[in-house]
PDB file of N, CA and C in Angstrom:
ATOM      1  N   UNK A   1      46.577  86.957  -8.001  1.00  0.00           N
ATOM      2  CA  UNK A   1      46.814  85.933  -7.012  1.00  0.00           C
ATOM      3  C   UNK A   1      48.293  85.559  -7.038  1.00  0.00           C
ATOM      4  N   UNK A   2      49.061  85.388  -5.515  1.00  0.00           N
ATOM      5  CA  UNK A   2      50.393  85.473  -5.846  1.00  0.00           C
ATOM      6  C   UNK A   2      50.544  83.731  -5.612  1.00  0.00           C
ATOM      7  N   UNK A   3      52.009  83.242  -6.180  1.00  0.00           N
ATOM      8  CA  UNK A   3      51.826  82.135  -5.953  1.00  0.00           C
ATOM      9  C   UNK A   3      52.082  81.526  -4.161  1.00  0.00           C
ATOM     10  N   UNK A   4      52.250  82.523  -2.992  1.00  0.00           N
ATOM     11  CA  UNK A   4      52.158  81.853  -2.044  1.00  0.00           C
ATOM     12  C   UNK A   4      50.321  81.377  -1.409  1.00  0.00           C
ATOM     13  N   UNK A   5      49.498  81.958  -2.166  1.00  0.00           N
ATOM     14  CA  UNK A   5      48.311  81.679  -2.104  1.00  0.00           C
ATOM     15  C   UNK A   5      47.672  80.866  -2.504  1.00  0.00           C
ATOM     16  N   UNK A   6      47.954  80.765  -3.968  1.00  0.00           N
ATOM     17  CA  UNK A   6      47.959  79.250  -4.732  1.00  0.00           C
ATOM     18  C   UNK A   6      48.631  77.823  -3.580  1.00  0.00           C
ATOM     19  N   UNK A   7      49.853  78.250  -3.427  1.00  0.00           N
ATOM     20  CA  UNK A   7      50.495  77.097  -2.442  1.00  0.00           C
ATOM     21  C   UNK A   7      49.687  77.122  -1.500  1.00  0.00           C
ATOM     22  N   UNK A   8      49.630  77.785  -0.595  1.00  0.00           N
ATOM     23  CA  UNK A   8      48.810  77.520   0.969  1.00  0.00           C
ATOM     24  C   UNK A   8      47.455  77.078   0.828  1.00  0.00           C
ATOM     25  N   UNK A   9      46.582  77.683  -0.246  1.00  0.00           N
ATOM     26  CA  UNK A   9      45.735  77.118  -0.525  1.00  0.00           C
ATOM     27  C   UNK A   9      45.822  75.489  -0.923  1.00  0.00           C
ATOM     28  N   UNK A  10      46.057  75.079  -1.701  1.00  0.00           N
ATOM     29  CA  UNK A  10      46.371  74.030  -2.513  1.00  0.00           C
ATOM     30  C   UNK A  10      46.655  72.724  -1.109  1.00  0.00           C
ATOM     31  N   UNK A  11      47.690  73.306  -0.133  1.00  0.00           N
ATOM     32  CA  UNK A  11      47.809  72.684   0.858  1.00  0.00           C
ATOM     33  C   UNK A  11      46.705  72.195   1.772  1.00  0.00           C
ATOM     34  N   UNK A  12      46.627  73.568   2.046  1.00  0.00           N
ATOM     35  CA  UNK A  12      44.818  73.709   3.182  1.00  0.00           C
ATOM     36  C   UNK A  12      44.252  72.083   2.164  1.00  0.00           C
ATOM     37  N   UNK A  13      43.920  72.915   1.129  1.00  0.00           N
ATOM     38  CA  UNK A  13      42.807  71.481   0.245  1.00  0.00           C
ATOM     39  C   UNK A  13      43.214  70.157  -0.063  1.00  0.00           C
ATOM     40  N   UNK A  14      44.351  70.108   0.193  1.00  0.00           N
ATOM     41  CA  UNK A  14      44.761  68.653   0.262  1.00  0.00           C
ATOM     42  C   UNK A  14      44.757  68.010   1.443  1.00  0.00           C
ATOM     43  N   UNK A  15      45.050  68.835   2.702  1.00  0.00           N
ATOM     44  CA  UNK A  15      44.853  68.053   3.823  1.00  0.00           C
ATOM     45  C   UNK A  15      43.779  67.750   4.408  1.00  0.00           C
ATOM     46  N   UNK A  16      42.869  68.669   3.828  1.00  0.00           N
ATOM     47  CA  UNK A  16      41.167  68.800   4.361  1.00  0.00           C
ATOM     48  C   UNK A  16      40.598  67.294   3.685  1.00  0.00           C
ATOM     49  N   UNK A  17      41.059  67.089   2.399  1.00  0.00           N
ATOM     50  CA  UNK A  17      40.657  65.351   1.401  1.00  0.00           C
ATOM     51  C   UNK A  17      41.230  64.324   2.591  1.00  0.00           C
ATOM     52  N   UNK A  18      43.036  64.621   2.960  1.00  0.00           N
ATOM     53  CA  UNK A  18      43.517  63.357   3.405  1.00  0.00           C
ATOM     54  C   UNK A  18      42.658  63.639   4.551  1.00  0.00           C
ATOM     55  N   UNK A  19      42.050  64.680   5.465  1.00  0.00           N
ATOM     56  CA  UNK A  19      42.096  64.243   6.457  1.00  0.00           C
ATOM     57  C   UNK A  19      40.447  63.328   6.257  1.00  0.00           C
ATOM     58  N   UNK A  20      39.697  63.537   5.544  1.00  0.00           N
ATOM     59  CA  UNK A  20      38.408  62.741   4.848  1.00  0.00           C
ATOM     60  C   UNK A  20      38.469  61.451   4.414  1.00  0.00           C
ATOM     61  N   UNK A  21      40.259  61.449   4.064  1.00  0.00           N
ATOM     62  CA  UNK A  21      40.221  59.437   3.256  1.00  0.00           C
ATOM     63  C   UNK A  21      40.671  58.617   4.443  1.00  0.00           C
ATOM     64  N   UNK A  22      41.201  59.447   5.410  1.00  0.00           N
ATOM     65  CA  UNK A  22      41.465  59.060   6.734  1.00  0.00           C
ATOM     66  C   UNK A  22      40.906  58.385   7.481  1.00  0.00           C
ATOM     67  N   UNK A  23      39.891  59.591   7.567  1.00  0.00           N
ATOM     68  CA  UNK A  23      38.831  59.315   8.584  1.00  0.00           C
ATOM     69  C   UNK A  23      37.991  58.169   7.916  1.00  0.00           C
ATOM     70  N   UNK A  24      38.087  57.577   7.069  1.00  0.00           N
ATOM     71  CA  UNK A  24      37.031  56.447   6.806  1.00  0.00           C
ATOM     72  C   UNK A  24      37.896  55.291   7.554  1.00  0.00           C
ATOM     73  N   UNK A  25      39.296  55.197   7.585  1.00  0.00           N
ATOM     74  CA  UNK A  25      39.757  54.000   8.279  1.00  0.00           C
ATOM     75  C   UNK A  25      38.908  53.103   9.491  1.00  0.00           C
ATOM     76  N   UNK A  26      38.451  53.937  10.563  1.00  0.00           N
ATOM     77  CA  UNK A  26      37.920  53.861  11.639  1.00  0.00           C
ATOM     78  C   UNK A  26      36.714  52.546  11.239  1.00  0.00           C
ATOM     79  N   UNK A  27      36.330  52.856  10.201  1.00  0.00           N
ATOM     80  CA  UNK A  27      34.500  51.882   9.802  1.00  0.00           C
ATOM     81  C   UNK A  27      35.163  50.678  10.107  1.00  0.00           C
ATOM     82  N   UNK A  28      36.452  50.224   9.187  1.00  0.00           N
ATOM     83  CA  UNK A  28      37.236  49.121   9.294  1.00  0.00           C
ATOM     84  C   UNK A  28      36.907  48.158  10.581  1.00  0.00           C
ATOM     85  N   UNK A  29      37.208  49.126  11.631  1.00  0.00           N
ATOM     86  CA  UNK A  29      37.339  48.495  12.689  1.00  0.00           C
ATOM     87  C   UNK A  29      36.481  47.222  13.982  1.00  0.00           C
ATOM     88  N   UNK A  30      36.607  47.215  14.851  1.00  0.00           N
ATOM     89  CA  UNK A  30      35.396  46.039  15.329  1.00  0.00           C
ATOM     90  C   UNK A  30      34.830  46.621  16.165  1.00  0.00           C
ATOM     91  N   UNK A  31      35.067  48.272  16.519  1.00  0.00           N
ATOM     92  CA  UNK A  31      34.170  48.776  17.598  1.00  0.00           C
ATOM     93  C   UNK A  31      32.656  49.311  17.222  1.00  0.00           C
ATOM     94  N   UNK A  32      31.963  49.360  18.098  1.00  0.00           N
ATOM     95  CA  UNK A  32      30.366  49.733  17.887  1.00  0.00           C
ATOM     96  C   UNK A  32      30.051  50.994  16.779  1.00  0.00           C
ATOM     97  N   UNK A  33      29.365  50.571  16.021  1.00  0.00           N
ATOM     98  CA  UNK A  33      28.826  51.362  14.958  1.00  0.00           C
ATOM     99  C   UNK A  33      28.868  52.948  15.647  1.00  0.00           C
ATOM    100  N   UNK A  34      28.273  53.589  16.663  1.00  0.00           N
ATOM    101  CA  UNK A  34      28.219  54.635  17.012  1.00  0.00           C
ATOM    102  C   UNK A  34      30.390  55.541  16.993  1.00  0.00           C
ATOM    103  N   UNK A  35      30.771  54.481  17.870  1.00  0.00           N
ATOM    104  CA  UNK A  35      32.473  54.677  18.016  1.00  0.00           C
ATOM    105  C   UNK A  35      33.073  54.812  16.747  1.00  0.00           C
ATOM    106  N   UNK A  36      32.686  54.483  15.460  1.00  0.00           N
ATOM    107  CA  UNK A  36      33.314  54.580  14.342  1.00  0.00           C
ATOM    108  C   UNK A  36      32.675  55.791  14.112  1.00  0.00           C
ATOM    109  N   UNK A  37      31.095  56.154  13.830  1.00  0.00           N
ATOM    110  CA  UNK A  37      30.853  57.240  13.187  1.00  0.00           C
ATOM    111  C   UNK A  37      31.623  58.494  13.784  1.00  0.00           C
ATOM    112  N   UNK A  38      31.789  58.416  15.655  1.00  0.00           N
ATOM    113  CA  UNK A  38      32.158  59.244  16.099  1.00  0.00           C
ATOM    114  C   UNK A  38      33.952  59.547  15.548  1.00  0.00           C
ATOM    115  N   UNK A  39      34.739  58.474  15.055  1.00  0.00           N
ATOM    116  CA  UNK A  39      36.036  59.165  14.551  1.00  0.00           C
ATOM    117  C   UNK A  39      35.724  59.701  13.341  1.00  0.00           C
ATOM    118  N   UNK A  40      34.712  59.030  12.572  1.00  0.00           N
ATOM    119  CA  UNK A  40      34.748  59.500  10.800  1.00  0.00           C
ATOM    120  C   UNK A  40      33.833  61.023  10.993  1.00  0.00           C
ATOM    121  N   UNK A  41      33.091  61.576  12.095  1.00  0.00           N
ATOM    122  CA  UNK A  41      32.914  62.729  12.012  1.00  0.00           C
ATOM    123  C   UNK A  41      33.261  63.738  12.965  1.00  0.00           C
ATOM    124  N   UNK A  42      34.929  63.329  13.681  1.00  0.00           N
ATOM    125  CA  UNK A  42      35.732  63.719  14.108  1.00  0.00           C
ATOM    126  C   UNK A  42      36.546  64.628  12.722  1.00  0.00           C
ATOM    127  N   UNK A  43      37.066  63.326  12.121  1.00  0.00           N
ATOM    128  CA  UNK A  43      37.747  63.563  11.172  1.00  0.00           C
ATOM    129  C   UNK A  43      37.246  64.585   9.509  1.00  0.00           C
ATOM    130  N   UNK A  44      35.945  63.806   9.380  1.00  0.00           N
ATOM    131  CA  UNK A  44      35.260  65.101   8.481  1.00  0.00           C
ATOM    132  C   UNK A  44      35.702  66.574   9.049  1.00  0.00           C
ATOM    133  N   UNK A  45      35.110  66.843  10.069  1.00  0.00           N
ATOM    134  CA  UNK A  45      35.173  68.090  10.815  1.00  0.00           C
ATOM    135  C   UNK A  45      36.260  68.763  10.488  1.00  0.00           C
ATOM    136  N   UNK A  46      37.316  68.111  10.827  1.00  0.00           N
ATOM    137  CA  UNK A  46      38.802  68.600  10.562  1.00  0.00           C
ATOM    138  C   UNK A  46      39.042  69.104   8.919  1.00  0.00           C
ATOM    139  N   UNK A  47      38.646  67.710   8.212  1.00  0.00           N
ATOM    140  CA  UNK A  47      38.613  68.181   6.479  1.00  0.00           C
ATOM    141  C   UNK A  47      38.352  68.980   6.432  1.00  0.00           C
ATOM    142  N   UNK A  48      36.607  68.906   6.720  1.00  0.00           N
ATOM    143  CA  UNK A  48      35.870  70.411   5.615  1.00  0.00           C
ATOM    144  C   UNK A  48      35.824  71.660   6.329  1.00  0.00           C
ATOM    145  N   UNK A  49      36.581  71.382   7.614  1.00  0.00           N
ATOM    146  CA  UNK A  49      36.989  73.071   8.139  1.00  0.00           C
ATOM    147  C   UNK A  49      38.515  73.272   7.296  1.00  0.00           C
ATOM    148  N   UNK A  50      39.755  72.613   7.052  1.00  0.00           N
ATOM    149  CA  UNK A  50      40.377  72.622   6.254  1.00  0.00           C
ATOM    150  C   UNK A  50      40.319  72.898   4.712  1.00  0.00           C
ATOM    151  N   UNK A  51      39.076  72.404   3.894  1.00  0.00           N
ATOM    152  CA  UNK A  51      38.575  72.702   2.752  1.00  0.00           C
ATOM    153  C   UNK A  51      38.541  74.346   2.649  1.00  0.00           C
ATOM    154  N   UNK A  52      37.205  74.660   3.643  1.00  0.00           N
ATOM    155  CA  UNK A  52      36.634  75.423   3.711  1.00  0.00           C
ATOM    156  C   UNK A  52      37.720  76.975   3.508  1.00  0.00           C
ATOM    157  N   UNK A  53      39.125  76.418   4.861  1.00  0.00           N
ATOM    158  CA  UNK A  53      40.052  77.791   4.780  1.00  0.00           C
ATOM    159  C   UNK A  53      40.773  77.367   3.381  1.00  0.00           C
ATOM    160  N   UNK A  54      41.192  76.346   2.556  1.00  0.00           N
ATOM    161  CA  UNK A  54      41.847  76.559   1.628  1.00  0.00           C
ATOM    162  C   UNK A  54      40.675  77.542   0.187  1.00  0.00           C
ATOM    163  N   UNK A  55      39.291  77.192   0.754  1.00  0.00           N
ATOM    164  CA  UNK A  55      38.746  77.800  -0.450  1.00  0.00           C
ATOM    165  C   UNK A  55      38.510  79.542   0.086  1.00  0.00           C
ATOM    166  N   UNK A  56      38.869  79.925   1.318  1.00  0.00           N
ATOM    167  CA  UNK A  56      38.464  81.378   1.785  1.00  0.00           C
ATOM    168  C   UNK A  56      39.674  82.123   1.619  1.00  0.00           C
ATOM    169  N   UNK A  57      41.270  81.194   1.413  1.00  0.00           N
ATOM    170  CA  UNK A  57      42.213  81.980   1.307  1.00  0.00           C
ATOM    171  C   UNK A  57      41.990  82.283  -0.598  1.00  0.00           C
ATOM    172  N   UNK A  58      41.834  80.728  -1.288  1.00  0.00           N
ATOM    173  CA  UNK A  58      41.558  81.297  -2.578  1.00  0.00           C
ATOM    174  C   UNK A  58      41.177  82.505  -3.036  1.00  0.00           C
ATOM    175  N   UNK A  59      39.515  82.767  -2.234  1.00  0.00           N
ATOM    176  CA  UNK A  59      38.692  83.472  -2.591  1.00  0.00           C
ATOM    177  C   UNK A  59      37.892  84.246  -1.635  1.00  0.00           C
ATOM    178  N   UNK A  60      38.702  85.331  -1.584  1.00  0.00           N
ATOM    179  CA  UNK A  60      38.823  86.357   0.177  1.00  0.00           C
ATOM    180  C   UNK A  60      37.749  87.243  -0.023  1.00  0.00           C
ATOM    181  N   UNK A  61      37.198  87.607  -1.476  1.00  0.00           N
ATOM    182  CA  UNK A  61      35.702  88.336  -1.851  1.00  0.00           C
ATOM    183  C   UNK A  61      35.097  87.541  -1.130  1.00  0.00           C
ATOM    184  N   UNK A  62      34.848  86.080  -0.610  1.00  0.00           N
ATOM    185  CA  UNK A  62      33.812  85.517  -0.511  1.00  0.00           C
ATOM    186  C   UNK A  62      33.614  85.162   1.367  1.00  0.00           C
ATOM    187  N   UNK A  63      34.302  85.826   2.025  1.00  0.00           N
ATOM    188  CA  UNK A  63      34.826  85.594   3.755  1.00  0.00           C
ATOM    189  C   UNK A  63      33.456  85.614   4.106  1.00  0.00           C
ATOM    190  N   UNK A  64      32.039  86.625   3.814  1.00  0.00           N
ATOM    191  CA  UNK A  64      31.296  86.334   4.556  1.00  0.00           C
ATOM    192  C   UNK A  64      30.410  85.247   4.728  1.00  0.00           C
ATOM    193  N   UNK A  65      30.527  84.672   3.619  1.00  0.00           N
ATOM    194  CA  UNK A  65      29.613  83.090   3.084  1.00  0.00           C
ATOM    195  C   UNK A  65      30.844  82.750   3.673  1.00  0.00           C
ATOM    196  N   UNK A  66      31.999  81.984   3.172  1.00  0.00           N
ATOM    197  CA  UNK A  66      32.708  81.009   3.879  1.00  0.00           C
ATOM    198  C   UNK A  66      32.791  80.771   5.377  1.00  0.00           C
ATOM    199  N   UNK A  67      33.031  82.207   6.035  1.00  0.00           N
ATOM    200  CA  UNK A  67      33.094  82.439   7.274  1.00  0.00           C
ATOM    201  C   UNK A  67      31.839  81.726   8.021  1.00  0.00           C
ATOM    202  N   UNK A  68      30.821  81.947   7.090  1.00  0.00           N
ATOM    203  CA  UNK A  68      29.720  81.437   8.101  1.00  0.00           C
ATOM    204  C   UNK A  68      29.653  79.822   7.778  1.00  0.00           C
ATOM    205  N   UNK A  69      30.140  79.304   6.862  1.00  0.00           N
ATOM    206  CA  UNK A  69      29.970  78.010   6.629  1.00  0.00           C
ATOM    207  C   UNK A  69      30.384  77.608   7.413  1.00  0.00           C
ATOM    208  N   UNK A  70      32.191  78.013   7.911  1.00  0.00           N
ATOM    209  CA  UNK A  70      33.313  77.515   8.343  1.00  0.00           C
ATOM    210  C   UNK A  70      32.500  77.343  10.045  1.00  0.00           C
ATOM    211  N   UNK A  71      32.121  78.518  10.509  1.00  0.00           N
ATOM    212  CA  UNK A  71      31.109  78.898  11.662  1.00  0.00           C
ATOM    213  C   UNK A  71      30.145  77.386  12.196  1.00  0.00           C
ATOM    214  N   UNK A  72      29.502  77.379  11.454  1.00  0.00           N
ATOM    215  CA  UNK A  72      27.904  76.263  11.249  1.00  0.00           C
ATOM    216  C   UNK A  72      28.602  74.964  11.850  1.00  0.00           C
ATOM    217  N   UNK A  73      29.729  74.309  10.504  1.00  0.00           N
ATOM    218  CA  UNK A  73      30.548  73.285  10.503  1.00  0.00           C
ATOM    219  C   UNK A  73      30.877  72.863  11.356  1.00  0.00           C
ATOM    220  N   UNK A  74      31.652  73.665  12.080  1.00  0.00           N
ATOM    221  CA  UNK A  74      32.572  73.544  13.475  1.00  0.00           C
ATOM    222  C   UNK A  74      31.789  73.409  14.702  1.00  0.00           C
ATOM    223  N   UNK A  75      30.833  74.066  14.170  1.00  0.00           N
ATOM    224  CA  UNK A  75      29.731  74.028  15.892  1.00  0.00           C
ATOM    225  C   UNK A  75      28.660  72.635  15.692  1.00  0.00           C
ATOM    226  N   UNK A  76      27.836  72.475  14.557  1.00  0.00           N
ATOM    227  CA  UNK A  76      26.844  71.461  14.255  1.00  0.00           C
ATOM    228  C   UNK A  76      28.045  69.936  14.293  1.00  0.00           C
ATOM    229  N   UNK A  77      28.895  70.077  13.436  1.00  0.00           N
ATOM    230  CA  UNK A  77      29.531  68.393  13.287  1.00  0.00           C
ATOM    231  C   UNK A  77      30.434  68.359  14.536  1.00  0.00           C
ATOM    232  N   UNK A  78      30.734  69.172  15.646  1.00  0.00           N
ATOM    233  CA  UNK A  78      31.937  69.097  16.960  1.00  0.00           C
ATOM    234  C   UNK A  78      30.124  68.634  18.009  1.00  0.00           C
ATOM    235  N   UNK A  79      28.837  69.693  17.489  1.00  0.00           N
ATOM    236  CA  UNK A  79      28.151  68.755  18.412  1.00  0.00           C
ATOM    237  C   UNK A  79      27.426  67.585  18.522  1.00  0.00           C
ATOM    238  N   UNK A  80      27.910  67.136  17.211  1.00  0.00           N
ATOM    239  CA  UNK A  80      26.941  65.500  16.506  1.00  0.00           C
ATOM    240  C   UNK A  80      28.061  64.782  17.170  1.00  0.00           C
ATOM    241  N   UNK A  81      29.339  64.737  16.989  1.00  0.00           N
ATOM    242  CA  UNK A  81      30.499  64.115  17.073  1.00  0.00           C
ATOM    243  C   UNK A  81      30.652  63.767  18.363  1.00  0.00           C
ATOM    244  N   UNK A  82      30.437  64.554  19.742  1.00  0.00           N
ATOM    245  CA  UNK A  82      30.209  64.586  20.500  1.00  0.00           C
ATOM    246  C   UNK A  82      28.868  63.628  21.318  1.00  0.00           C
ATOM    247  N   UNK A  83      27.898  64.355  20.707  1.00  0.00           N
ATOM    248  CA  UNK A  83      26.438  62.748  20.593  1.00  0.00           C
ATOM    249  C   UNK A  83      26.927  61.800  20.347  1.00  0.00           C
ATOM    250  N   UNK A  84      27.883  61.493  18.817  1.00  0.00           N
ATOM    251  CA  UNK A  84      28.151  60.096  18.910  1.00  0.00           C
ATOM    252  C   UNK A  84      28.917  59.669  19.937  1.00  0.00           C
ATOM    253  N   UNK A  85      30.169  60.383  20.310  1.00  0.00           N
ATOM    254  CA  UNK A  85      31.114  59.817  21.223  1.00  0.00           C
ATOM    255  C   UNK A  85      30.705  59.224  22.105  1.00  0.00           C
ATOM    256  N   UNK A  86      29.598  60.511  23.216  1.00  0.00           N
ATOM    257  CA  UNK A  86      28.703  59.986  24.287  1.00  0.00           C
ATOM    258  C   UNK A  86      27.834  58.690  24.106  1.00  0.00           C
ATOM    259  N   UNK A  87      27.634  58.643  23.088  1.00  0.00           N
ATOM    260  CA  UNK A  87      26.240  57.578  22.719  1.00  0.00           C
ATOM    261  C   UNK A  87      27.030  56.164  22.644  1.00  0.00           C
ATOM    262  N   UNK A  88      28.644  56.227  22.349  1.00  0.00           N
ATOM    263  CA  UNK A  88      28.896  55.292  22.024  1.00  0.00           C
ATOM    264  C   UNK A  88      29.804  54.148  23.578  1.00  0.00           C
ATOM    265  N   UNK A  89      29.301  55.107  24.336  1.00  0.00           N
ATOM    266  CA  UNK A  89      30.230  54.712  25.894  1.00  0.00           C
ATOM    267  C   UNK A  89      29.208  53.630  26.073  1.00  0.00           C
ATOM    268  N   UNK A  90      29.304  52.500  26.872  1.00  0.00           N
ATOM    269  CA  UNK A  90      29.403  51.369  27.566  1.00  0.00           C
ATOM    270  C   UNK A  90      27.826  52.100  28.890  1.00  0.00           C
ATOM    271  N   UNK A  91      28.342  52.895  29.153  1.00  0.00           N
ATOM    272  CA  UNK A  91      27.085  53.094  30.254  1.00  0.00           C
ATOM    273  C   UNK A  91      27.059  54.650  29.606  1.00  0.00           C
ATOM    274  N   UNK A  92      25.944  55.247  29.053  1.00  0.00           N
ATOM    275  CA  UNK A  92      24.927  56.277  28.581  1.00  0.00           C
ATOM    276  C   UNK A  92      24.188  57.058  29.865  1.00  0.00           C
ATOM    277  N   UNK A  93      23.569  55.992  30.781  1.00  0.00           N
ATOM    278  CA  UNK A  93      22.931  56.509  31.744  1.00  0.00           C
ATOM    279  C   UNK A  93      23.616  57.116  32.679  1.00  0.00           C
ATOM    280  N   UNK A  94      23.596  58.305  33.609  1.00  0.00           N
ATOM    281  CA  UNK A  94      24.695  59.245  34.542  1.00  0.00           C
ATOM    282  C   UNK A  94      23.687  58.048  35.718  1.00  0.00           C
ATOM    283  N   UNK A  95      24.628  58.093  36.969  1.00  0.00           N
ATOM    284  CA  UNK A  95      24.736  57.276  37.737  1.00  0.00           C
ATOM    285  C   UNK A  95      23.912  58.581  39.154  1.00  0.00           C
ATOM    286  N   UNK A  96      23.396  58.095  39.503  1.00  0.00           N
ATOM    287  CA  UNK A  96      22.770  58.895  40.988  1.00  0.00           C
ATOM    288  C   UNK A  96      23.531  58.761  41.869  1.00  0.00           C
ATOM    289  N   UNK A  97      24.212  59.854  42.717  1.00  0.00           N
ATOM    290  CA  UNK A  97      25.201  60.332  43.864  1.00  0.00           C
ATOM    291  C   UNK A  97      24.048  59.033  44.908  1.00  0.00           C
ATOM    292  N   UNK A  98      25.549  58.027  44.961  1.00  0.00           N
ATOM    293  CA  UNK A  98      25.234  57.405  45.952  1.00  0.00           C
ATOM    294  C   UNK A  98      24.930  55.728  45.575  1.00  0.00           C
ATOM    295  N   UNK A  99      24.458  55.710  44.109  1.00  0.00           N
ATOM    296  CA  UNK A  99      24.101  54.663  43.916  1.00  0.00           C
ATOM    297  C   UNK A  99      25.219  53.686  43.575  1.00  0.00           C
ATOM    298  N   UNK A 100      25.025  52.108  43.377  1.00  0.00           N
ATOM    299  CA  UNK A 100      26.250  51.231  43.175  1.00  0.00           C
ATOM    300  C   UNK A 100      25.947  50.744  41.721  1.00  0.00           C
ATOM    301  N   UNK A 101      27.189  50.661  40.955  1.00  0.00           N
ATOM    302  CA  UNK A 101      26.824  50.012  39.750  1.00  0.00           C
ATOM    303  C   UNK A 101      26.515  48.357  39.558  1.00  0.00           C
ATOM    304  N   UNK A 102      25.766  48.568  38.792  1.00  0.00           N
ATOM    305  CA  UNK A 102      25.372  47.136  38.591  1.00  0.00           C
ATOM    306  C   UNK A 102      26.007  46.552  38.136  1.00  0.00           C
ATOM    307  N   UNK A 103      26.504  44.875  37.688  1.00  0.00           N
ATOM    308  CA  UNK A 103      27.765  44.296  37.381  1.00  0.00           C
ATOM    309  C   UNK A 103      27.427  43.706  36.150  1.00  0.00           C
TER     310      UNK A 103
END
């Protein structure tokens, strides 16, 4: 292992944590329980796809397990994250072509 692998790795895995101690900031805040989960699993997402490449550059025997983790991750927590986002809007219900909103 040369040491630019050690480095890039090491990097990848540190930003994948900050971007995890990060993402908890959001709970802090005063918006609706759904709007927070949706940044803190914005921000997971970002980590442990970050984790994930600092541990596949480590350990490149292992691309077809990581690969598929990295795979799963990105698609399952981008479409929860997404549920939350949606879930967390003000009006949920789609509006019928034509109709007036209620006040």
């Amino acid at each position: 292992m040369t040491m630019l692998t050690t480095v890039v790795s090491g990097l990848l895995l540190t930003s994948g944590l900050m971007f995890w101690l990060i993402g908890t900031w959001p709970l802090l805040g005063r918006s609706s329980y759904l709007a927070k989960l949706h940044g803190l699993s914005v921000a997971d997402t970002l980590g442990s796809a970050l984790i994930v490449l600092g541990l596949l550059v480590l350990q490149p025997a292992e691309w077809p397990v990581l690969s598929l983790a990295l795979f799963s991750l990105v698609i399952w927590n981008t479409l929860f994250g997404y549920v939350l986002g949606f879930c967390s809007r003000r009006r949920t219900v789609p509006m019928m072509d034509g109709a007036e909103p209620s006040p």
